[in-house]
C-alpha atoms as a PDB file:
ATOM      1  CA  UNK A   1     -80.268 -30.934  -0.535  1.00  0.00           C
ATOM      2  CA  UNK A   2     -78.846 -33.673  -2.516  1.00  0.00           C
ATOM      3  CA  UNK A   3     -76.789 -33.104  -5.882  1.00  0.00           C
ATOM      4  CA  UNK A   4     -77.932 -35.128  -8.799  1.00  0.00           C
ATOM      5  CA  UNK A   5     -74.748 -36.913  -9.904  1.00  0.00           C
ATOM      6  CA  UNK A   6     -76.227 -37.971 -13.273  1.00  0.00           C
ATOM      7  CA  UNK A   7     -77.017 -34.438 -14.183  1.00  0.00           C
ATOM      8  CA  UNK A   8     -74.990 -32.991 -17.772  1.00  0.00           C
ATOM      9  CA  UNK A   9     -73.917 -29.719 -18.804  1.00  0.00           C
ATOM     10  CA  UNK A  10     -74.430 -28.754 -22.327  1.00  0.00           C
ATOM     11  CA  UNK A  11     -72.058 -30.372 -23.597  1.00  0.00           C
ATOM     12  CA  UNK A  12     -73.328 -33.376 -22.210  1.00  0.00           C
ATOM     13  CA  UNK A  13     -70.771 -34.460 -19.840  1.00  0.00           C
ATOM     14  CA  UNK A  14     -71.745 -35.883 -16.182  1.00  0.00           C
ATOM     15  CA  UNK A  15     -69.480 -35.202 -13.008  1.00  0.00           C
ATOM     16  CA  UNK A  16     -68.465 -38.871 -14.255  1.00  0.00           C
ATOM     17  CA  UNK A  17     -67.329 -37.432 -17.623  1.00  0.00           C
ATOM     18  CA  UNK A  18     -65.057 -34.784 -16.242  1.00  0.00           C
ATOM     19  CA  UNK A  19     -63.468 -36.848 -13.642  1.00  0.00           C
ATOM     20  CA  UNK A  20     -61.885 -39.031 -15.901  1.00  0.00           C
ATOM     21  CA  UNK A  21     -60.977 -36.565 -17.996  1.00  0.00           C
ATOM     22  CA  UNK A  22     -59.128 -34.657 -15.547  1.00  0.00           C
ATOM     23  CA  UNK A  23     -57.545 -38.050 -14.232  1.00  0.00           C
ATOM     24  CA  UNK A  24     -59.047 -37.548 -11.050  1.00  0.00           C
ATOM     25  CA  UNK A  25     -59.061 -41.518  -9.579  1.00  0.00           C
ATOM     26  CA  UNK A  26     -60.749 -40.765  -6.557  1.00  0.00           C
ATOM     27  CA  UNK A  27     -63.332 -38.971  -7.601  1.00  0.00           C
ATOM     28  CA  UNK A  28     -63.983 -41.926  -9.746  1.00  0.00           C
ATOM     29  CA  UNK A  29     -63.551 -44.344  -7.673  1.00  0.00           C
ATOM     30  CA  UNK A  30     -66.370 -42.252  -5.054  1.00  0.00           C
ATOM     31  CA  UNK A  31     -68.938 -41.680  -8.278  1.00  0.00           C
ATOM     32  CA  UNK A  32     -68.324 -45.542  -8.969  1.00  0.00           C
ATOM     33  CA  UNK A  33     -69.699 -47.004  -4.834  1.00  0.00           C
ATOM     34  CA  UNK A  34     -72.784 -44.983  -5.657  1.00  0.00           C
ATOM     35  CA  UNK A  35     -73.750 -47.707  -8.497  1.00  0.00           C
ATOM     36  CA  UNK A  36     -74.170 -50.642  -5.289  1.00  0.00           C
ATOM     37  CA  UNK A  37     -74.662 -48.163  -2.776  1.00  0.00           C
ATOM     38  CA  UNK A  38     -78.622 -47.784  -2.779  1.00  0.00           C
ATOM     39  CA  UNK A  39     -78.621 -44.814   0.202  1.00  0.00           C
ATOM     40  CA  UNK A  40     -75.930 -42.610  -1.913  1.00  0.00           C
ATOM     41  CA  UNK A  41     -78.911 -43.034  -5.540  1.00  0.00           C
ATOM     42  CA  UNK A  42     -81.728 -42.316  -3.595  1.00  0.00           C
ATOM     43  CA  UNK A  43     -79.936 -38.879  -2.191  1.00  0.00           C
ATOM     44  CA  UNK A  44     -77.262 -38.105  -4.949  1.00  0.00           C
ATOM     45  CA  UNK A  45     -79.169 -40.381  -7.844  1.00  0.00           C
ATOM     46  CA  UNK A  46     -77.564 -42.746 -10.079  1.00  0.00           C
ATOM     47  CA  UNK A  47     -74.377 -42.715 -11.646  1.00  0.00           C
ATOM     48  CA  UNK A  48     -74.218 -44.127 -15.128  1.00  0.00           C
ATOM     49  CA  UNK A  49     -71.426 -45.305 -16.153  1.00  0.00           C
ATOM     50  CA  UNK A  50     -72.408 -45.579 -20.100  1.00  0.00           C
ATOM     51  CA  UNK A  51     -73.575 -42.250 -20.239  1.00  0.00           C
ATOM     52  CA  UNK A  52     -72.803 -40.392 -23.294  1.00  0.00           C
ATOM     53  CA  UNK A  53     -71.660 -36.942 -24.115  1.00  0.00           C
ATOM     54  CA  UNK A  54     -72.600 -34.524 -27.823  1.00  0.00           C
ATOM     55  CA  UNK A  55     -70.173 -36.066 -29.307  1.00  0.00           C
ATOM     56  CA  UNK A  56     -71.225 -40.195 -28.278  1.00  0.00           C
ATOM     57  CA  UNK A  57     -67.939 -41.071 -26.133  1.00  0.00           C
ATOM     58  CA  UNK A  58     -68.724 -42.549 -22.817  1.00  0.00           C
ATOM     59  CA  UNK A  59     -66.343 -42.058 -19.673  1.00  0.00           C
ATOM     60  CA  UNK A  60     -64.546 -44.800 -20.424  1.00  0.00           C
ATOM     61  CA  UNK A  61     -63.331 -43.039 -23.816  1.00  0.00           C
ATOM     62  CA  UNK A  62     -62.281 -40.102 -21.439  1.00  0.00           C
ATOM     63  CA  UNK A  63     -60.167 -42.185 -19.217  1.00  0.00           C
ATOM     64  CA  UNK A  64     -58.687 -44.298 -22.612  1.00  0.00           C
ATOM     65  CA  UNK A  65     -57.548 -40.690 -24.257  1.00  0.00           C
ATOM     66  CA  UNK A  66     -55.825 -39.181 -21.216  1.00  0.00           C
ATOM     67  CA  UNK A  67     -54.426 -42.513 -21.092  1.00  0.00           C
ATOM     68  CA  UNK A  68     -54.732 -43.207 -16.997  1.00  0.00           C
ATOM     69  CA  UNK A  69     -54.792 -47.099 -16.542  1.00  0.00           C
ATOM     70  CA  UNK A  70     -56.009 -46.973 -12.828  1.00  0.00           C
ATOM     71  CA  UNK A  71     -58.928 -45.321 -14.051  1.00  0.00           C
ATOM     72  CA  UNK A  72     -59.491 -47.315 -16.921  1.00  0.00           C
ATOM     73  CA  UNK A  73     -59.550 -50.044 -14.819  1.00  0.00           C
ATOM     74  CA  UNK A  74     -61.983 -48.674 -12.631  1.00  0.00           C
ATOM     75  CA  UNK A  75     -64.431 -48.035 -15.114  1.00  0.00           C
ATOM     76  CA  UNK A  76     -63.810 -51.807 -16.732  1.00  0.00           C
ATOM     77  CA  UNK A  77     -64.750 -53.242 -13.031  1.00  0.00           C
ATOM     78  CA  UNK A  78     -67.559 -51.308 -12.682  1.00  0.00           C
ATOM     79  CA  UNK A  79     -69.281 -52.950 -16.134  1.00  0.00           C
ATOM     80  CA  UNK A  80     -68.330 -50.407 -18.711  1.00  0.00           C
ATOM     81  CA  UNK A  81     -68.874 -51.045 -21.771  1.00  0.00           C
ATOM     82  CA  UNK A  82     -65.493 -51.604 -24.108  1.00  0.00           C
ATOM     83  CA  UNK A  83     -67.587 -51.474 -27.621  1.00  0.00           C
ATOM     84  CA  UNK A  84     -69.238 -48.160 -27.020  1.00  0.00           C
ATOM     85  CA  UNK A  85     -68.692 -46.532 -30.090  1.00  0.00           C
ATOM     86  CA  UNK A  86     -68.544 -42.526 -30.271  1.00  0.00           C
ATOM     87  CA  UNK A  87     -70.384 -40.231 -33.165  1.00  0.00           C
ATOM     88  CA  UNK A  88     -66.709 -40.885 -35.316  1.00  0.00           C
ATOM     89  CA  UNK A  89     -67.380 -44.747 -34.370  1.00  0.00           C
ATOM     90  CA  UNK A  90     -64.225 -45.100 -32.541  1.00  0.00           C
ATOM     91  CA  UNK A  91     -64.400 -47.386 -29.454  1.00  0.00           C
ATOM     92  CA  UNK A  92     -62.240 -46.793 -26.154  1.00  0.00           C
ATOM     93  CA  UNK A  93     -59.590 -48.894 -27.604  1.00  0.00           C
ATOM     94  CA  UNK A  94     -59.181 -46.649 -30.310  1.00  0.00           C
ATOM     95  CA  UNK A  95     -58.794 -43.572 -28.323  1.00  0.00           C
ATOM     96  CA  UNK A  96     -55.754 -45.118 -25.765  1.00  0.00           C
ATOM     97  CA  UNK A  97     -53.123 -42.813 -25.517  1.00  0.00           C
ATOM     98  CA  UNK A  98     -50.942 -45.183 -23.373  1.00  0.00           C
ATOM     99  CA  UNK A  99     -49.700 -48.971 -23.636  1.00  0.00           C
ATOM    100  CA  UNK A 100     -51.371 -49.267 -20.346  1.00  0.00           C
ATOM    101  CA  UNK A 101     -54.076 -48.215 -21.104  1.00  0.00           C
ATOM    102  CA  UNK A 102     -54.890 -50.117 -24.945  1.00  0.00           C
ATOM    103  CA  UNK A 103     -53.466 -53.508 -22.944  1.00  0.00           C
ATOM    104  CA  UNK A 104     -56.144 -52.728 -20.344  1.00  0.00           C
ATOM    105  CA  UNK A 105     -58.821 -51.769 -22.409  1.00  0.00           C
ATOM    106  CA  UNK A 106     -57.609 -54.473 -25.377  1.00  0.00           C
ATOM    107  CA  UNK A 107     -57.973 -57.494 -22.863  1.00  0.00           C
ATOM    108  CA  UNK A 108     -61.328 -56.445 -21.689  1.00  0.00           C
ATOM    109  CA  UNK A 109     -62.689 -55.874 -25.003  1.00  0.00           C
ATOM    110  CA  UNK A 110     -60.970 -59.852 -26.111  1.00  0.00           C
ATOM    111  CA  UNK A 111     -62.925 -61.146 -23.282  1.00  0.00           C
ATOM    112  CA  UNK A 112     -65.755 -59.720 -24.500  1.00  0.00           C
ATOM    113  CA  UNK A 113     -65.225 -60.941 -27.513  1.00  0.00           C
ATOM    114  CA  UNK A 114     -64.969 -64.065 -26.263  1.00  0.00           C
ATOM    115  CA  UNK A 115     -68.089 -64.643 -24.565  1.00  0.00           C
ATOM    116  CA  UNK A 116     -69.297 -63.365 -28.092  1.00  0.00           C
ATOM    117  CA  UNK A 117     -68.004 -66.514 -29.459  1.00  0.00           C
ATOM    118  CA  UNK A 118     -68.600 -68.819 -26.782  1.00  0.00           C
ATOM    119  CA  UNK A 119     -72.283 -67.609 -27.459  1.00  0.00           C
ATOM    120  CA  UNK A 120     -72.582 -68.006 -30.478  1.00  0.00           C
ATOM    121  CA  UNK A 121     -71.005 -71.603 -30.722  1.00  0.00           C
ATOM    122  CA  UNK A 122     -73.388 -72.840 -27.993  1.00  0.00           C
ATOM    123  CA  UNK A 123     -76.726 -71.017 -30.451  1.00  0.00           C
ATOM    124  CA  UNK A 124     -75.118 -72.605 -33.405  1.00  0.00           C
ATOM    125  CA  UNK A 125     -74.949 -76.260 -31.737  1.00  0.00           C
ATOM    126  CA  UNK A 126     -78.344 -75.473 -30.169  1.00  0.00           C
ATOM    127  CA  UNK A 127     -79.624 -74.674 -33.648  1.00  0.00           C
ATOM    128  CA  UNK A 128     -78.276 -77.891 -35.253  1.00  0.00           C
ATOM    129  CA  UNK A 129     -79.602 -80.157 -32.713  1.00  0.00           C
ATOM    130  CA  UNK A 130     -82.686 -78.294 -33.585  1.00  0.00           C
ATOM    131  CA  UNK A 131     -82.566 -79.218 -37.008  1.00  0.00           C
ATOM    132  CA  UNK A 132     -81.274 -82.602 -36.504  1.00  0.00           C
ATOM    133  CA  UNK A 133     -83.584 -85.997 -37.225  1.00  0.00           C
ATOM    134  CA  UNK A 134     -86.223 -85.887 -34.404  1.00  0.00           C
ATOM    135  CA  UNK A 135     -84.987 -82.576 -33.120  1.00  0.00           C
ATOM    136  CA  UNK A 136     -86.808 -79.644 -32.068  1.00  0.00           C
ATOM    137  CA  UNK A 137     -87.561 -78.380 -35.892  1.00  0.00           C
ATOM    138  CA  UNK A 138     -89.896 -81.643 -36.685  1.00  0.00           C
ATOM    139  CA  UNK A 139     -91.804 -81.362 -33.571  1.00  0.00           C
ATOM    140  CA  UNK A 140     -92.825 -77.940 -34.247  1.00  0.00           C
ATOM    141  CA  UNK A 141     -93.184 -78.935 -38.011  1.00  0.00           C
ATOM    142  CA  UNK A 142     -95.594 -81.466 -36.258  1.00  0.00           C
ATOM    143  CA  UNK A 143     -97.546 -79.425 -34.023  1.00  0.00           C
ATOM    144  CA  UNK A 144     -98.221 -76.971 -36.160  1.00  0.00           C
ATOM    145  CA  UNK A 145     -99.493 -79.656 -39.032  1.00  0.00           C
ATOM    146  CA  UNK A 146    -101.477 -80.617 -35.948  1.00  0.00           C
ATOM    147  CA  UNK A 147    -102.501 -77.426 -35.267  1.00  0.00           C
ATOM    148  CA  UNK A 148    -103.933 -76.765 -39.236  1.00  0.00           C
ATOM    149  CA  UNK A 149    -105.700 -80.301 -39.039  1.00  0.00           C
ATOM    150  CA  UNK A 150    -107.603 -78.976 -36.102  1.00  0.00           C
ATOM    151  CA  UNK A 151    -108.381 -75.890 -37.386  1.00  0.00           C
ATOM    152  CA  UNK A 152    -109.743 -77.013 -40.052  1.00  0.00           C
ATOM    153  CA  UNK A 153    -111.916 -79.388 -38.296  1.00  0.00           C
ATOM    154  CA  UNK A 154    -112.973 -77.063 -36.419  1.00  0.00           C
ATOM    155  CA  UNK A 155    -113.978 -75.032 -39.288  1.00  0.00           C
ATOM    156  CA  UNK A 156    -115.843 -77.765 -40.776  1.00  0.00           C
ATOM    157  CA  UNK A 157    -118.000 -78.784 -37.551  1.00  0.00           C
ATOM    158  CA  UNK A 158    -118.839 -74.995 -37.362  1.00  0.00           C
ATOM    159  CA  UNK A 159    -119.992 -75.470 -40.570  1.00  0.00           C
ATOM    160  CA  UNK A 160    -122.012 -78.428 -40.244  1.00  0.00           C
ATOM    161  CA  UNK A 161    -123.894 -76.905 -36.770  1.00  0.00           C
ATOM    162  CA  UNK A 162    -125.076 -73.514 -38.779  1.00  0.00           C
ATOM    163  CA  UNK A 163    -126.227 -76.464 -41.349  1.00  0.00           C
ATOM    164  CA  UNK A 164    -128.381 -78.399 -38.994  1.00  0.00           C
ATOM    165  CA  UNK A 165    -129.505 -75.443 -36.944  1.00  0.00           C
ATOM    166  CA  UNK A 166    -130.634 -74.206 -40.437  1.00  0.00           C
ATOM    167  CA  UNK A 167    -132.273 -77.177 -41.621  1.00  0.00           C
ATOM    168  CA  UNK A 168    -134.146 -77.892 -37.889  1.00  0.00           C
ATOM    169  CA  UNK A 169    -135.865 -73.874 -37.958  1.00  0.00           C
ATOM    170  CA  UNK A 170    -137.270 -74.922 -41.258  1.00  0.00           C
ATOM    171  CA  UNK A 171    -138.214 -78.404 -40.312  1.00  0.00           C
ATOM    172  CA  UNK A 172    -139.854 -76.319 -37.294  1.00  0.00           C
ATOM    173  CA  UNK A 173    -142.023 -74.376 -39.656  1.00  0.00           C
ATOM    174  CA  UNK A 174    -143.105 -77.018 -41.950  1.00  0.00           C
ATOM    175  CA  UNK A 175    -144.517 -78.742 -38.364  1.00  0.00           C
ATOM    176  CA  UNK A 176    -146.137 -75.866 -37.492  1.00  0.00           C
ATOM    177  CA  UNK A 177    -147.537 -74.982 -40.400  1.00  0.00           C
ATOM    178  CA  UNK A 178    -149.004 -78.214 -40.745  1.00  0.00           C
ATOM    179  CA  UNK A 179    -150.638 -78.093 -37.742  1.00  0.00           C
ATOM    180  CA  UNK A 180    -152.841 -75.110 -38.273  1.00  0.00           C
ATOM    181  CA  UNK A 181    -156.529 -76.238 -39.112  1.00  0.00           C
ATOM    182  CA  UNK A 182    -157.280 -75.744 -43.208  1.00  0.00           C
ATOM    183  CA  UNK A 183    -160.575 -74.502 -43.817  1.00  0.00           C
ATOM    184  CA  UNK A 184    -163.406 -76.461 -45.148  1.00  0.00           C
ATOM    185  CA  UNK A 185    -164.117 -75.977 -48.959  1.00  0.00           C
ATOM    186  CA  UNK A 186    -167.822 -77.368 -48.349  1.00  0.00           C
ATOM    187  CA  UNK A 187    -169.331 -73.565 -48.745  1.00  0.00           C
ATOM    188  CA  UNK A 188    -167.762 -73.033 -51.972  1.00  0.00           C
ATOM    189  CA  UNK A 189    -169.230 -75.845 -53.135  1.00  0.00           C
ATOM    190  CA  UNK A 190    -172.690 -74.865 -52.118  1.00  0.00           C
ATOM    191  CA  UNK A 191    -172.204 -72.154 -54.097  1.00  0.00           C
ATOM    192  CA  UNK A 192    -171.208 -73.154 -57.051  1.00  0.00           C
ATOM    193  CA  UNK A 193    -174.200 -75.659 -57.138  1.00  0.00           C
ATOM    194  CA  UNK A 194    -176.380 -73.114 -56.085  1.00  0.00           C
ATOM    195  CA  UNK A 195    -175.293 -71.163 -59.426  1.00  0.00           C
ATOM    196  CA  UNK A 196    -175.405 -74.059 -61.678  1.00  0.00           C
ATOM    197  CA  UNK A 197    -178.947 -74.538 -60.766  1.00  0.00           C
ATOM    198  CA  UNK A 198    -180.116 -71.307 -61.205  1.00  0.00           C
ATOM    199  CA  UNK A 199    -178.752 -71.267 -64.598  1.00  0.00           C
ATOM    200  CA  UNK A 200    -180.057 -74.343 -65.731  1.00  0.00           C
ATOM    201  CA  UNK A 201    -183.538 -73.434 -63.866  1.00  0.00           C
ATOM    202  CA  UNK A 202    -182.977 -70.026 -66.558  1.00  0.00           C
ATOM    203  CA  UNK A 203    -181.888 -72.439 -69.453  1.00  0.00           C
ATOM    204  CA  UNK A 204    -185.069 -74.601 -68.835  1.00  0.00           C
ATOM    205  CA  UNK A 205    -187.242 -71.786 -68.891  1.00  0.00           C
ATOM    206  CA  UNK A 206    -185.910 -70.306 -72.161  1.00  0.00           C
ATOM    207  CA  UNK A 207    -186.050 -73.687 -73.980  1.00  0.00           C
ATOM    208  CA  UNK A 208    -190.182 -73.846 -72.507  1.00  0.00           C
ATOM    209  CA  UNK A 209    -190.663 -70.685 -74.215  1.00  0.00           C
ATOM    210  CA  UNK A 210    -188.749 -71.493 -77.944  1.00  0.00           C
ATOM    211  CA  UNK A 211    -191.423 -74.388 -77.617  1.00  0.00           C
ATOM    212  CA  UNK A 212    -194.533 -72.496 -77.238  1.00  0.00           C
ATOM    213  CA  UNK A 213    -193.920 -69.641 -79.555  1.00  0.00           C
ATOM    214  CA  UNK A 214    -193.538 -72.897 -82.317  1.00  0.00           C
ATOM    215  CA  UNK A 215    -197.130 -73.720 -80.710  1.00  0.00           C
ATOM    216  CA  UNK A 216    -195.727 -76.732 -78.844  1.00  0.00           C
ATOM    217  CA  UNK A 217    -197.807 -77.672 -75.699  1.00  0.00           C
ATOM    218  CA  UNK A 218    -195.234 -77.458 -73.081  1.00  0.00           C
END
């Protein structure tokens, strides 16, 4: 059975850890070929080279405070990183023990620091070009005045379509309602002439009798 190389004790510290403690270059340099060698992770697992221990240092601090250059060199090759900073926020620099090693460890970490500034020289020119006449800043200040014209546009044609959907369901039920047949008003009328001459058949009659009883002849 395979032995996983990544594996830490309680103090945290990996087989890496303890190697470079003990200034033990070949074991190093053996933990260090399983990182490209893709047989040795898939039976051993992967060795990482950042790992930290309880109290933050990496292996690279290890190898910085016993002071072994070979080592340290090692570990710079394989992509370690020179700014780790431990729980006390001291970097591997910090923690050399030998000229060797702080030269080794100083000229990584100024290369890194380097590349830092290269960086961020070619993001500041980027950036000014950006925000330069015609540059990248006005075209996005463009588009997105383009973008809030459209919108709004948008907005307002919604508007106008609820508007005329509303306006053709009502014109839809005036048609319809003016369609349906009205009913004729011709029996009312019947009626009502049928009740004005009754009473003025009843009026007649009264007035006929006021005459006779004043011994009119009617």
């Amino acid at each position: 059975a395979g032995v996983d190389l990544a594996a830490a004790d309680r103090d945290g510290l990996t087989a890496l850890h303890l190697a470079c403690a003990r200034g033990a270059g070949g074991c190093v340099r053996l933990l260090l070929r399983h990182l490209v060698n893709e047989g040795a992770i898939e039976r051993f697992g992967a060795v990482r080279v950042d790992a930290r221990d309880r109290r933050g240092q990496t292996a690279l601090h290890h190898a910085a405070a016993r002071g072994d250059q070979y080592i340290v060199e090692l570990l710079v090759a394989a992509g370690a990183d020179t700014q780790a900073m431990d729980t006390h926020l001291q970097t591997a620099v910090d923690m050399a023990s030998s000229a060797a090693a702080f030269v080794t460890l100083a000229a990584a970490a100024g290369a890194h620091n380097r590349c830092e500034r290269i960086e961020t020289a070619v993001l500041r020119a980027h950036a000014a070009r950006a925000r330069a006449p015609g540059g990248a800043n006005d075209l996005l200040v463009a588009v997105e005045a383009e973008a809030s014209a459209l919108e709004a546009e948008i907005v307002m044609l919604a508007h106008a379509s609820r508007e005329a959907e509303q306006h053709h369901m009502v014109q839809r039920e005036l048609n319809v309602h003016a369609a349906q047949p009205r009913p004729l008003q011709v029996p009312k009328r019947r009626e009502s002439i049928r009740r004005g001459s009754s009473l003025g058949l009843r009026r007649d009659s009264q007035a006929a009798d006021f005459l006779r009883s004043l011994g009119h002849d009617v």
